[in-house]
PDB file of N, CA and C in Angstrom:
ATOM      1  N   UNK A   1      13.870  -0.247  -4.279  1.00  0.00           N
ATOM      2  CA  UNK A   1      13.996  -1.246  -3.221  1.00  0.00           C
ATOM      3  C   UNK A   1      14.081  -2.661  -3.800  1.00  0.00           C
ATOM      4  N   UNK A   2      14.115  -2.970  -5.236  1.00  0.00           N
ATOM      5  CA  UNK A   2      13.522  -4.165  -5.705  1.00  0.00           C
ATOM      6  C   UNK A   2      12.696  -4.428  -5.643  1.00  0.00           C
ATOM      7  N   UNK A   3      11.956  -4.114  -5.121  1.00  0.00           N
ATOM      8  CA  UNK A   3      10.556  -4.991  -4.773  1.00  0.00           C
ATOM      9  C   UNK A   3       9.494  -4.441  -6.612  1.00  0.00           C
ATOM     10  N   UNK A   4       8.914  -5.703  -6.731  1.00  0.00           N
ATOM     11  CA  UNK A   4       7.403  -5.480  -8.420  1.00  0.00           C
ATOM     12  C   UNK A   4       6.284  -6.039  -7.609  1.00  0.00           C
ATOM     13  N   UNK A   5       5.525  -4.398  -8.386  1.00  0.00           N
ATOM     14  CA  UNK A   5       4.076  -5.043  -7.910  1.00  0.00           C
ATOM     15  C   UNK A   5       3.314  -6.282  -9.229  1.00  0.00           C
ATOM     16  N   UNK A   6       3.039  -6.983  -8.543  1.00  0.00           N
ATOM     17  CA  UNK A   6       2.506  -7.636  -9.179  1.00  0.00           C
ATOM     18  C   UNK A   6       0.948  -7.538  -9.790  1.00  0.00           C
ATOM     19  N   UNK A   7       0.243  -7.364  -9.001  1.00  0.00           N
ATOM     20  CA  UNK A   7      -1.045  -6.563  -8.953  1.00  0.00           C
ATOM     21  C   UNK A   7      -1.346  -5.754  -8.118  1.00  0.00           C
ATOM     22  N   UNK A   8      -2.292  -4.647  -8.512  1.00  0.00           N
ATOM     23  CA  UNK A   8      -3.084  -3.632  -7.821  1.00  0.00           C
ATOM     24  C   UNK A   8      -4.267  -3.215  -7.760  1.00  0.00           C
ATOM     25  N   UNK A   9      -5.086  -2.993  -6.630  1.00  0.00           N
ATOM     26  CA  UNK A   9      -6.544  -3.281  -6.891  1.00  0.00           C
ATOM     27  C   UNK A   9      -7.013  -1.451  -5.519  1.00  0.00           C
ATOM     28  N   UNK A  10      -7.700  -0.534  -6.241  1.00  0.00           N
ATOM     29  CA  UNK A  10      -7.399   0.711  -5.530  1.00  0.00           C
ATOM     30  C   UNK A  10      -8.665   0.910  -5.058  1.00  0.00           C
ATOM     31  N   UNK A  11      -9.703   0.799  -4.263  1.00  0.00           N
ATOM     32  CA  UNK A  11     -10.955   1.043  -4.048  1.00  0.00           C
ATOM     33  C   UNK A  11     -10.836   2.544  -3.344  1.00  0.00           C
ATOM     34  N   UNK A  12     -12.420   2.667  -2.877  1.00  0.00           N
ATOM     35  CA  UNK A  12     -12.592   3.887  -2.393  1.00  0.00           C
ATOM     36  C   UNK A  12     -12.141   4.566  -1.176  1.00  0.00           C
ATOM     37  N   UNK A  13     -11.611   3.436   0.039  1.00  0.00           N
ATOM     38  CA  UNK A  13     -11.305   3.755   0.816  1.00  0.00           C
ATOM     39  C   UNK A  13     -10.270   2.766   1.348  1.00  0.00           C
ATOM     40  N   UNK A  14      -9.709   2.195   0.220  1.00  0.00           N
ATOM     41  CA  UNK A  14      -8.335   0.821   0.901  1.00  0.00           C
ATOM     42  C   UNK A  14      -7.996   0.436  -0.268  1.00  0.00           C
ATOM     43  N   UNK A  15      -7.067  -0.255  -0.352  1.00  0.00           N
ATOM     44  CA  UNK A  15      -6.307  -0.759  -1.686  1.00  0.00           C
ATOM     45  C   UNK A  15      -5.497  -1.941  -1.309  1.00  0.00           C
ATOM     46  N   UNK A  16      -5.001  -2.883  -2.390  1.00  0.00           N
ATOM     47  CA  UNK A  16      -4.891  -4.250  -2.327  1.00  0.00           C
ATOM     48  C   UNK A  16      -3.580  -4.542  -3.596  1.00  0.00           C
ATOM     49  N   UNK A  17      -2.848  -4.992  -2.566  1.00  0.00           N
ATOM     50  CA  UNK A  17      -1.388  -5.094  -3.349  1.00  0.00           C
ATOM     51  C   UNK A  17      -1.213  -6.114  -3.448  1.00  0.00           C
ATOM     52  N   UNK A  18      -0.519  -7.068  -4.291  1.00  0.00           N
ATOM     53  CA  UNK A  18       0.553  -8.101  -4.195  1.00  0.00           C
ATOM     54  C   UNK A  18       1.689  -7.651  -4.890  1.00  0.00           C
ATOM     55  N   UNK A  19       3.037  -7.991  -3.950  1.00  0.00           N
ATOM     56  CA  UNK A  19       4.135  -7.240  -4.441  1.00  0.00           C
ATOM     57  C   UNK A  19       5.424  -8.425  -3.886  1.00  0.00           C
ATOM     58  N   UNK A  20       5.885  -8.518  -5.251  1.00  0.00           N
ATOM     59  CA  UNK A  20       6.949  -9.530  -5.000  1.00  0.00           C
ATOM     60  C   UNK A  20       8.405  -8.550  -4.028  1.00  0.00           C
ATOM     61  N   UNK A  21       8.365  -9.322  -2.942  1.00  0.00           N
ATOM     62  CA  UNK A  21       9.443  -8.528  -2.325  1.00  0.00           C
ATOM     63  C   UNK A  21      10.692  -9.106  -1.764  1.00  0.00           C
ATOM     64  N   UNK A  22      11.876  -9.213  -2.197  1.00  0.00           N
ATOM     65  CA  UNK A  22      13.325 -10.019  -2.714  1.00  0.00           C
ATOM     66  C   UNK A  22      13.356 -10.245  -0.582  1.00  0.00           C
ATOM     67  N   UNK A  23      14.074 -11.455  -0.184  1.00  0.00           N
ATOM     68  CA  UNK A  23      14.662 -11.539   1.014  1.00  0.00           C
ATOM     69  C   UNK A  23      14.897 -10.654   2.533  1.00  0.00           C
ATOM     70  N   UNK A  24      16.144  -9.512   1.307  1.00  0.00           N
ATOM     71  CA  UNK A  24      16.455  -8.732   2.469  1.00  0.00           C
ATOM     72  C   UNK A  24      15.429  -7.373   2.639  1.00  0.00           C
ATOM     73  N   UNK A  25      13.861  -7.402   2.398  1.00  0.00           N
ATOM     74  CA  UNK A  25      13.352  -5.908   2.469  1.00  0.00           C
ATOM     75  C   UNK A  25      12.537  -6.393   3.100  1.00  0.00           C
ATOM     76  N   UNK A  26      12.168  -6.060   4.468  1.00  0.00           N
ATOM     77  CA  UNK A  26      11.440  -5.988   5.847  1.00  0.00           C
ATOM     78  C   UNK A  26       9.729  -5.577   4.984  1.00  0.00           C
ATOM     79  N   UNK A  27       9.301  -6.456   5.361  1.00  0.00           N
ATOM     80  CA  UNK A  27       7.378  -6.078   4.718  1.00  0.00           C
ATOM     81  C   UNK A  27       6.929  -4.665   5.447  1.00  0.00           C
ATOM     82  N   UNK A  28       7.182  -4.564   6.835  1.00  0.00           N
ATOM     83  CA  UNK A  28       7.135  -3.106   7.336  1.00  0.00           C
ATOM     84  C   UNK A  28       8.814  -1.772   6.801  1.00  0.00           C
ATOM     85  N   UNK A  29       9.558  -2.311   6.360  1.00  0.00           N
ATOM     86  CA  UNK A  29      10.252  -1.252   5.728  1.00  0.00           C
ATOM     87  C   UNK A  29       9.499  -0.952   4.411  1.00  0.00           C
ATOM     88  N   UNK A  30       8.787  -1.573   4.056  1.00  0.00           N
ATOM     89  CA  UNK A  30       8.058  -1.831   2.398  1.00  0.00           C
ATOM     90  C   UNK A  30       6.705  -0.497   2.475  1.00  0.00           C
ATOM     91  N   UNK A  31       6.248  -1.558   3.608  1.00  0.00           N
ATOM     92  CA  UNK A  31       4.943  -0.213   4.000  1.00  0.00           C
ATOM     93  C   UNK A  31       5.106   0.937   4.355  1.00  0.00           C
ATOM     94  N   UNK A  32       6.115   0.990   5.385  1.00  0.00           N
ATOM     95  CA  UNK A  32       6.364   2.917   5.805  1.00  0.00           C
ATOM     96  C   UNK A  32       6.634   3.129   4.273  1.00  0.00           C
ATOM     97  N   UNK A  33       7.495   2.948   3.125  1.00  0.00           N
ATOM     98  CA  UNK A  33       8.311   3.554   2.335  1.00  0.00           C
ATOM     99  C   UNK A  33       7.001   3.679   1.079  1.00  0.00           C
ATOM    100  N   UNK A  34       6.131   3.399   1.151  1.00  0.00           N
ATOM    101  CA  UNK A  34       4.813   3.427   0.140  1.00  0.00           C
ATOM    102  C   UNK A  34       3.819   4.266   1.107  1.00  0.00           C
ATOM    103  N   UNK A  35       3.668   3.612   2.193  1.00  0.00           N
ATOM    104  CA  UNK A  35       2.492   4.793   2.849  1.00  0.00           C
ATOM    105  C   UNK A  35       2.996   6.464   2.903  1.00  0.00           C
ATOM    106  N   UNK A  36       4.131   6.281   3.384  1.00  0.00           N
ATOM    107  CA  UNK A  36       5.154   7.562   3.735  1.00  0.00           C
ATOM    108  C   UNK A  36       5.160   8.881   2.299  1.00  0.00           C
ATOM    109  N   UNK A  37       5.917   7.920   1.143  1.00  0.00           N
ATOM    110  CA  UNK A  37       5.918   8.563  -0.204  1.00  0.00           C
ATOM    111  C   UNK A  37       5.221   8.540  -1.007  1.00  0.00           C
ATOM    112  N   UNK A  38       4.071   8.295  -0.876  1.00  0.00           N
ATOM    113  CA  UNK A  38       2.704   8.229  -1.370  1.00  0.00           C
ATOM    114  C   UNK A  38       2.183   9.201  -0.426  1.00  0.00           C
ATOM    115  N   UNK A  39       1.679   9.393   0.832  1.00  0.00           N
ATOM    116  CA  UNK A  39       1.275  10.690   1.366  1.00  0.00           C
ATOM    117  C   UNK A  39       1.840  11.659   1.229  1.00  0.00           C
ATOM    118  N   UNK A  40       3.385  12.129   1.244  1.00  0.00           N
ATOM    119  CA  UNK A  40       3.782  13.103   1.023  1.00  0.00           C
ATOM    120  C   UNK A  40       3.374  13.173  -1.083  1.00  0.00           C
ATOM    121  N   UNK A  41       2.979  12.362  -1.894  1.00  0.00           N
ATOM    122  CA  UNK A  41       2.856  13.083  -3.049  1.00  0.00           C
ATOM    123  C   UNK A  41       1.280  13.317  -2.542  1.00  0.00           C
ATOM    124  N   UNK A  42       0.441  12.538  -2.384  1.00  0.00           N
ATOM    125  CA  UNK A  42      -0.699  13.225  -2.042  1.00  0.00           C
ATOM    126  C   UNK A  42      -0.954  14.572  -1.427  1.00  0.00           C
ATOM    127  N   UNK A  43      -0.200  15.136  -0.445  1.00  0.00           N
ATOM    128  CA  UNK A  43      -0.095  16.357   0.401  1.00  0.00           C
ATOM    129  C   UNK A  43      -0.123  17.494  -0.204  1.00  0.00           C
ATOM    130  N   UNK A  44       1.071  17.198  -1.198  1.00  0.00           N
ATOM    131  CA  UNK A  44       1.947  18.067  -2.353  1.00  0.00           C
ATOM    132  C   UNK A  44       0.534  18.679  -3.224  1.00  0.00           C
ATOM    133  N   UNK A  45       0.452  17.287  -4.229  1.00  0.00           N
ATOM    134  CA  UNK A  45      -0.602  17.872  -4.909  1.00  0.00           C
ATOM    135  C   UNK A  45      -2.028  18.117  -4.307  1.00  0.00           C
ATOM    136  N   UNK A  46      -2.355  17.869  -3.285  1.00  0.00           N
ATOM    137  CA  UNK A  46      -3.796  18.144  -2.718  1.00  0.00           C
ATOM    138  C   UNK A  46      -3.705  18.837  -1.567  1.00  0.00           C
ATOM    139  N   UNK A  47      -2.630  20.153  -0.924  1.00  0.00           N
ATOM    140  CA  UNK A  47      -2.301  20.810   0.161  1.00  0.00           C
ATOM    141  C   UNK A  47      -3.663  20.907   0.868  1.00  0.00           C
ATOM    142  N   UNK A  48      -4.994  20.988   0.310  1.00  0.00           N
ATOM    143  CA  UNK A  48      -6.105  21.208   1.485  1.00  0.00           C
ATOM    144  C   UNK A  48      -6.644  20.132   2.429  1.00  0.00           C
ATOM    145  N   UNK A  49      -5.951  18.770   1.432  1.00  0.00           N
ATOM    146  CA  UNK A  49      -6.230  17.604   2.617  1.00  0.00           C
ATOM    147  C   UNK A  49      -5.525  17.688   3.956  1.00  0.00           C
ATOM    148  N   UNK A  50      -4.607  18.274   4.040  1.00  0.00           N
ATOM    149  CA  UNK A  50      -3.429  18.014   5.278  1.00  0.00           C
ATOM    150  C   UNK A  50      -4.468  19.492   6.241  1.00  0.00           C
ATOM    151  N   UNK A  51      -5.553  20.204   5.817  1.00  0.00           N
ATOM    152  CA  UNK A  51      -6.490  21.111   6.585  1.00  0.00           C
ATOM    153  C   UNK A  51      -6.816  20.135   7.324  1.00  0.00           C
ATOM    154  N   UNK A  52      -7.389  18.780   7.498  1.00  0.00           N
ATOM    155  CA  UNK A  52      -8.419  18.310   7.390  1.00  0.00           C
ATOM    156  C   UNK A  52      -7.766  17.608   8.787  1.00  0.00           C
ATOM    157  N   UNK A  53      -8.862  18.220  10.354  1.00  0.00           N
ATOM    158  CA  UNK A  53      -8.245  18.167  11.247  1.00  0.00           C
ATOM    159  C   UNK A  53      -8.221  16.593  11.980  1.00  0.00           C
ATOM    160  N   UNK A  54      -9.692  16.082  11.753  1.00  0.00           N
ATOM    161  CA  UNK A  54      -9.383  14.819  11.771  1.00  0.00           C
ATOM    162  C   UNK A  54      -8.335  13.732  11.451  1.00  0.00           C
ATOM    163  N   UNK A  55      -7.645  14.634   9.928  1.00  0.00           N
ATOM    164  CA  UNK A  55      -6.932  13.184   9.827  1.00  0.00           C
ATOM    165  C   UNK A  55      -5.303  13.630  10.680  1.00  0.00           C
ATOM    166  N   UNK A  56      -5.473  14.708  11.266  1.00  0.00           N
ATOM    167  CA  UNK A  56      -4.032  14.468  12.338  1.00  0.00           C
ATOM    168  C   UNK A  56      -2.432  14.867  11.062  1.00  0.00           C
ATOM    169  N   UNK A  57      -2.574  15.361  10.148  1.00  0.00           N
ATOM    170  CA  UNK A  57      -1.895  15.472   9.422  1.00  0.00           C
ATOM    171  C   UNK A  57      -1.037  13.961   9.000  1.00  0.00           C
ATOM    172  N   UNK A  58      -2.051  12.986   8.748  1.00  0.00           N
ATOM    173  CA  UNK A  58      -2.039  11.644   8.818  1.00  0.00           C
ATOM    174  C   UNK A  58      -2.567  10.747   7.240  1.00  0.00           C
ATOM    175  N   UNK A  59      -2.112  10.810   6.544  1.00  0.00           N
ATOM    176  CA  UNK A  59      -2.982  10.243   5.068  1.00  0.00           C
ATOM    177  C   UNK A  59      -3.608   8.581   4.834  1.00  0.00           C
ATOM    178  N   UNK A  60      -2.492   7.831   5.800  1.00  0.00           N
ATOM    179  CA  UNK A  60      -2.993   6.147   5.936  1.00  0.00           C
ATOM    180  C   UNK A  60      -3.409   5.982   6.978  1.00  0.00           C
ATOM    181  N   UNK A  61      -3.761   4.971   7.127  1.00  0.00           N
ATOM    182  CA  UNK A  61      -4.270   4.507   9.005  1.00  0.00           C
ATOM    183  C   UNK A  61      -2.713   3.593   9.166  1.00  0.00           C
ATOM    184  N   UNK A  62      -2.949   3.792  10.245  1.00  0.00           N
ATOM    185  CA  UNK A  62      -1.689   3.177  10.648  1.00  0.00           C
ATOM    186  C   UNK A  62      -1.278   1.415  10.893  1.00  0.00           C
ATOM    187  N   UNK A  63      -2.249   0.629  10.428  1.00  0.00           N
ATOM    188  CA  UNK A  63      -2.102  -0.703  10.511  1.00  0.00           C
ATOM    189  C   UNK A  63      -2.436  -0.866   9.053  1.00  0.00           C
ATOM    190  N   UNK A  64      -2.167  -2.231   8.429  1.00  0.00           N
ATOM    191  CA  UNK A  64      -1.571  -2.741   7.105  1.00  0.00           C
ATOM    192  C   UNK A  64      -1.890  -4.640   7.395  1.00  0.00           C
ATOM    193  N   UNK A  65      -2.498  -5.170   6.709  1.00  0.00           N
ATOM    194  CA  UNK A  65      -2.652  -6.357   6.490  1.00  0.00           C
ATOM    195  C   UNK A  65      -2.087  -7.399   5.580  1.00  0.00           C
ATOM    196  N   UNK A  66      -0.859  -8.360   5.612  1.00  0.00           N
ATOM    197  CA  UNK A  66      -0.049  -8.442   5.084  1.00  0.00           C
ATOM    198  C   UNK A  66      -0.124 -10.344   5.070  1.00  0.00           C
ATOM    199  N   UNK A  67      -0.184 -11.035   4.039  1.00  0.00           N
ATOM    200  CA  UNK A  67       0.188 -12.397   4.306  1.00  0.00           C
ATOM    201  C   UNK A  67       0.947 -12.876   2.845  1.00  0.00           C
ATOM    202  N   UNK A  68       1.729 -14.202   3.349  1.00  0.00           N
ATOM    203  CA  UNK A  68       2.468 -14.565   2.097  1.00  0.00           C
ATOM    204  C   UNK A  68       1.435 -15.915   0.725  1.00  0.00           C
ATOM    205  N   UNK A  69       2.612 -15.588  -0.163  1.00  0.00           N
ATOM    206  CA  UNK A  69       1.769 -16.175  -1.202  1.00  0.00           C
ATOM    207  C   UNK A  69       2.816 -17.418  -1.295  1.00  0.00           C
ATOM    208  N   UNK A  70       2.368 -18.550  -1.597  1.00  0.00           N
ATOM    209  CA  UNK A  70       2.967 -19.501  -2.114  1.00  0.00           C
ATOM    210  C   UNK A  70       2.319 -20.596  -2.998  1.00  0.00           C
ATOM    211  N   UNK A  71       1.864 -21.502  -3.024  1.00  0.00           N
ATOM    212  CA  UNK A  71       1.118 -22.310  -3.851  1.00  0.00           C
ATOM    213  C   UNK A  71       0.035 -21.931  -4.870  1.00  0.00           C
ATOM    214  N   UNK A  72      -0.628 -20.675  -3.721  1.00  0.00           N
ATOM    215  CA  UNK A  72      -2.267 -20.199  -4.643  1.00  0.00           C
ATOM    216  C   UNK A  72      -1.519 -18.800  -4.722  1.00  0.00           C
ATOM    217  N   UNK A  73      -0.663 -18.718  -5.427  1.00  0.00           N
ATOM    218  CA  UNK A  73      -0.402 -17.188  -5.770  1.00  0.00           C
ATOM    219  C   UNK A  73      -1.413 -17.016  -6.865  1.00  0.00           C
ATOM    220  N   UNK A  74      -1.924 -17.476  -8.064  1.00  0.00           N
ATOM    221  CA  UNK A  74      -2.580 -17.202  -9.001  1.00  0.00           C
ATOM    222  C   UNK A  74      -3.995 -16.746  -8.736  1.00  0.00           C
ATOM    223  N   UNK A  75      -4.842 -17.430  -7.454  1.00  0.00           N
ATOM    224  CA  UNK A  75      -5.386 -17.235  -6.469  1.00  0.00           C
ATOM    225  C   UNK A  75      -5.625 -15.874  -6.337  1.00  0.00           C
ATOM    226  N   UNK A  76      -4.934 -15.569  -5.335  1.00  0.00           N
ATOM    227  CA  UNK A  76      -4.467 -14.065  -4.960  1.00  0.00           C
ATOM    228  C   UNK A  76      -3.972 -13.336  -5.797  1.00  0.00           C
ATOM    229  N   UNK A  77      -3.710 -13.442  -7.003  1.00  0.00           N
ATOM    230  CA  UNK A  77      -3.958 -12.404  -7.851  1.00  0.00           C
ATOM    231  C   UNK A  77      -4.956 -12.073  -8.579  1.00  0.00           C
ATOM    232  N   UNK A  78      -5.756 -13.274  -8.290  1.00  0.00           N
ATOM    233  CA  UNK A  78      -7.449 -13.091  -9.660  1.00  0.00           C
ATOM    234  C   UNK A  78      -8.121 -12.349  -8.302  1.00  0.00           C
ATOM    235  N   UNK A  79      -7.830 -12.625  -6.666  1.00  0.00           N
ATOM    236  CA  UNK A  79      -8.365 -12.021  -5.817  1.00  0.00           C
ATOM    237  C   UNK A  79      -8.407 -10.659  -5.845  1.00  0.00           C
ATOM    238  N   UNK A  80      -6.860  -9.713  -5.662  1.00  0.00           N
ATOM    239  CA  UNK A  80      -6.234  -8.818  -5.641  1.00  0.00           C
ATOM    240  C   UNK A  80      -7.125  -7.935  -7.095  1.00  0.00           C
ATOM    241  N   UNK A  81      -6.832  -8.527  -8.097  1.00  0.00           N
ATOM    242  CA  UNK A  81      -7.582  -8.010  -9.249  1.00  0.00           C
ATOM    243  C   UNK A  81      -8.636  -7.790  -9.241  1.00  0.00           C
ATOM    244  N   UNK A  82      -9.981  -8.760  -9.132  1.00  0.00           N
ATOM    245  CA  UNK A  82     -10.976  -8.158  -9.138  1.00  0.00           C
ATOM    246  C   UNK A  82     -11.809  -8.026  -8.093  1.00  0.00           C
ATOM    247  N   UNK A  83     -11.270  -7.597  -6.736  1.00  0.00           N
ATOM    248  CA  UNK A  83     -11.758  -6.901  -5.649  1.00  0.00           C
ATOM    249  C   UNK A  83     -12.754  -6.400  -5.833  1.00  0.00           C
TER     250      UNK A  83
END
């Protein structure tokens, strides 16, 4: 898609991106295409999670928190980093 992550920060139950993403790529085309292909490899290799009736055959939650970087990008990456 073009898009580089710049940093990544993976905790136990959420994770924290900054990802340089070029003009024409929609921040929600960005997220379905990482939540989407990232659950289906999770599924793959871990088939007993998708048992798991709670999660609705569902691996992300369905909302995503998203803001831009400009001045304090350096900021938000010492943020992003050591979460």
């Amino acid at each position: 898609m073009g898009c580089r992550v710049e940093e990544l920060n993976v905790q136990v139950d959420h994770e924290h991106l900054l990802v340089r993403v070029p003009p024409k790529i929609s921040v929600s085309q960005l997220m379905g295409t990482i939540k989407g292909k990232s659950a289906l490899r999770v599924f793959t290799r871990f088939p007993h999670l998708k048992q798991k009736p709670y999660w609705d055959n569902h691996f992300w939650a369905k909302g995503y928190c998203v803001d831009t970087v400009g001045i304090d990008a350096e900021m938000i990456r010492k943020y992003v980093k050591y979460q």
